[in-house]
Protein backbone atom coordinates (compact mmCIF):
# COMPACT_ATOMS: atom_id res chain seq x y z
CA UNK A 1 0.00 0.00 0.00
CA UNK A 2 1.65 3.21 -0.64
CA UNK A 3 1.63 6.15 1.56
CA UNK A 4 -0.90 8.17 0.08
CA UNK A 5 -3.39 5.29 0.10
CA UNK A 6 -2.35 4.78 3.90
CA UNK A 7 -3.04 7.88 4.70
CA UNK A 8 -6.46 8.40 2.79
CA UNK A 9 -7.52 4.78 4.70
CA UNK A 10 -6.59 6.61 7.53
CA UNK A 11 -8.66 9.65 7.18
CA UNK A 12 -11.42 7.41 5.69
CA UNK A 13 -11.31 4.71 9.07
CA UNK A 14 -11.00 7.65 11.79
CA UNK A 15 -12.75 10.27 10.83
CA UNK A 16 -15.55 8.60 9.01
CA UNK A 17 -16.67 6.15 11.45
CA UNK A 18 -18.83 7.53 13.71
CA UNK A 19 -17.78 5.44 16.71
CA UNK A 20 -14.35 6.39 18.90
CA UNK A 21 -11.92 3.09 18.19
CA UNK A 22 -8.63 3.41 19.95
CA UNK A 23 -7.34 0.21 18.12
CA UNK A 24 -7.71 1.56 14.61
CA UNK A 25 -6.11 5.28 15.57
CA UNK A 26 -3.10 2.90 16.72
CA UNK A 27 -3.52 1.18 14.03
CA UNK A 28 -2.57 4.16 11.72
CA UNK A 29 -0.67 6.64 13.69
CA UNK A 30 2.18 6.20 15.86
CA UNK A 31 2.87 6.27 19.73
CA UNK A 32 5.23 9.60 18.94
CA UNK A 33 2.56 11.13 17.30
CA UNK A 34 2.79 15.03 16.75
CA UNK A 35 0.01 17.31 14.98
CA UNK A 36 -0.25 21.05 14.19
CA UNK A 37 -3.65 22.45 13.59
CA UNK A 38 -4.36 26.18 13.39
CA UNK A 39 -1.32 26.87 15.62
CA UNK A 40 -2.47 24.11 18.60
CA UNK A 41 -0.26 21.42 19.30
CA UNK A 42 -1.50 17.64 20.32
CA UNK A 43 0.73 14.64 21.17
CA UNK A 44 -0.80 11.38 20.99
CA UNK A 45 -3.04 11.30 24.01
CA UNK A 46 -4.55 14.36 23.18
CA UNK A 47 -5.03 13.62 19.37
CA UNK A 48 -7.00 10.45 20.66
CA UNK A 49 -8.59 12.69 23.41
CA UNK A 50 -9.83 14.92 20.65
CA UNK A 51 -11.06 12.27 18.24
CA UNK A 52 -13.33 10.89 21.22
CA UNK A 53 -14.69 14.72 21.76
CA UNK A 54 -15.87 15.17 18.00
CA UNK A 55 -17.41 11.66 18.11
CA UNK A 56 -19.24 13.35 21.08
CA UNK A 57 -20.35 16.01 19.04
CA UNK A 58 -21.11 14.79 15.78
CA UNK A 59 -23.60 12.29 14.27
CA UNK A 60 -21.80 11.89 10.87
CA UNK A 61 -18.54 13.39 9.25
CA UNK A 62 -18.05 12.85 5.66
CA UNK A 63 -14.89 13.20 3.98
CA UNK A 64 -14.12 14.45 0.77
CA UNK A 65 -10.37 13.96 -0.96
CA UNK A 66 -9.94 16.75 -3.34
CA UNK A 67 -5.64 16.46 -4.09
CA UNK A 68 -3.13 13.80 -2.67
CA UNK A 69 0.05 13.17 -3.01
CA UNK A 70 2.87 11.69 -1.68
CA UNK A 71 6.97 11.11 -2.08
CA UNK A 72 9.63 10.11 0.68
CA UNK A 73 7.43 9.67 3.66
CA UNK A 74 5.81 12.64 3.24
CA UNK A 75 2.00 13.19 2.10
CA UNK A 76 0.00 16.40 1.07
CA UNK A 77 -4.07 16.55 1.29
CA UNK A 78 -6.47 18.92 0.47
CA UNK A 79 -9.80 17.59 1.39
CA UNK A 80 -13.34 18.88 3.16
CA UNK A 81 -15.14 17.66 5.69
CA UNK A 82 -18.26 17.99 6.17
CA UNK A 83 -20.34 17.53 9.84
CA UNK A 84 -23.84 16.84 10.92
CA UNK A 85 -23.45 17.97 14.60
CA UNK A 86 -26.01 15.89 17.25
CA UNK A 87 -27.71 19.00 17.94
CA UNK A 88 -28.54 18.89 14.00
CA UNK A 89 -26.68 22.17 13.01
CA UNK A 90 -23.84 21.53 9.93
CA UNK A 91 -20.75 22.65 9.47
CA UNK A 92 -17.98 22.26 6.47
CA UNK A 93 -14.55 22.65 6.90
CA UNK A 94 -11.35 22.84 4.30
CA UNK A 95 -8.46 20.87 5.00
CA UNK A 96 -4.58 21.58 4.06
CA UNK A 97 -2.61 18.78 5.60
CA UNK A 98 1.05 17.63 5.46
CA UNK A 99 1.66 13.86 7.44
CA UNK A 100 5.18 12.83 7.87
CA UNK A 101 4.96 8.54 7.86
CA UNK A 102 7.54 6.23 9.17
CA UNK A 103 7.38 2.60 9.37
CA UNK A 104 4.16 3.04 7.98
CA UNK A 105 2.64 4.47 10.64
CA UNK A 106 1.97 8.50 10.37
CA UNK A 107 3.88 10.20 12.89
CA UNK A 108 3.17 13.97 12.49
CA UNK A 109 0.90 16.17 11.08
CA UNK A 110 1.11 19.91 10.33
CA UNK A 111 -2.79 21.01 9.23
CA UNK A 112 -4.78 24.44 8.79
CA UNK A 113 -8.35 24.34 8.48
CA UNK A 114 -10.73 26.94 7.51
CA UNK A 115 -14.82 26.93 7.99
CA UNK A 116 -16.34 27.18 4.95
CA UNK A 117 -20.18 27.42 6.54
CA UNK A 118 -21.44 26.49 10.19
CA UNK A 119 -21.16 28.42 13.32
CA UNK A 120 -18.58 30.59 14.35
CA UNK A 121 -17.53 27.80 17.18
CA UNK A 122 -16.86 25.52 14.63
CA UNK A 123 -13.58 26.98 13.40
CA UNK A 124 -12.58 24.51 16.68
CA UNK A 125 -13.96 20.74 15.36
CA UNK A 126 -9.81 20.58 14.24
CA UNK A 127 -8.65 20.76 17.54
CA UNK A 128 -11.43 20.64 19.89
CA UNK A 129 -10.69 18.22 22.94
């Protein structure tokens, strides 16, 4: 599997599924994790931490791939999410996001988001924990 297909599985498995799965976030991402997102930083604990929040908040988060691509560990997306919130309000949000992989597991990720339509509390679903 190469590392852009990882990577899209990854996005695909985690943020798709509307249920919080440890096994399949450790399944994909690495112990050392790092990530980036609109100037916040989250370790590994707190990535997993914030996964489990927007399964809180959400009822279903589609994911659309615009542009991948990927050389020497390294893998570029541009893709848009899109979120039904429990309380029934929506909210899209564009994705620019570099993951650094090694040993096939994705080890950082440097990511800025921007809200294309919801509420102004939104701009948070990146990073909110």
């Amino acid at each position: 599997m190469t590392e852009t297909h990882r990577v899209a599985q990854a996005l695909r498995e985690i943020i798709c599924n509307p249920a919080h799965d440890d096994a399949t976030i450790c399944a994909f991402f690495s112990p050392k994790y790092q990530q980036y997102v609109d100037g916040k930083r989250l370790d590994f604990a707190g990535f997993v931490s914030h996964m489990a929040a927007l399964k809180q908040l959400t009822e279903r988060i589609e994911l659309t791939i615009l542009a991948i691509a990927g050389e020497d560990g390294n893998v570029l997306t541009h893709h848009r999410v899109r979120v039904r919130k429990k309380v029934g309000d929506f909210a899209e949000i564009e994705v620019f996001a570099h993951f650094t992989l090694q040993d096939g597991l994705i080890i950082r990720c440097e990511e800025l988001t921007r809200l294309m339509s919801g509420a102004a509390e939104d701009r948070s679903l990146g990073s909110v924990n």
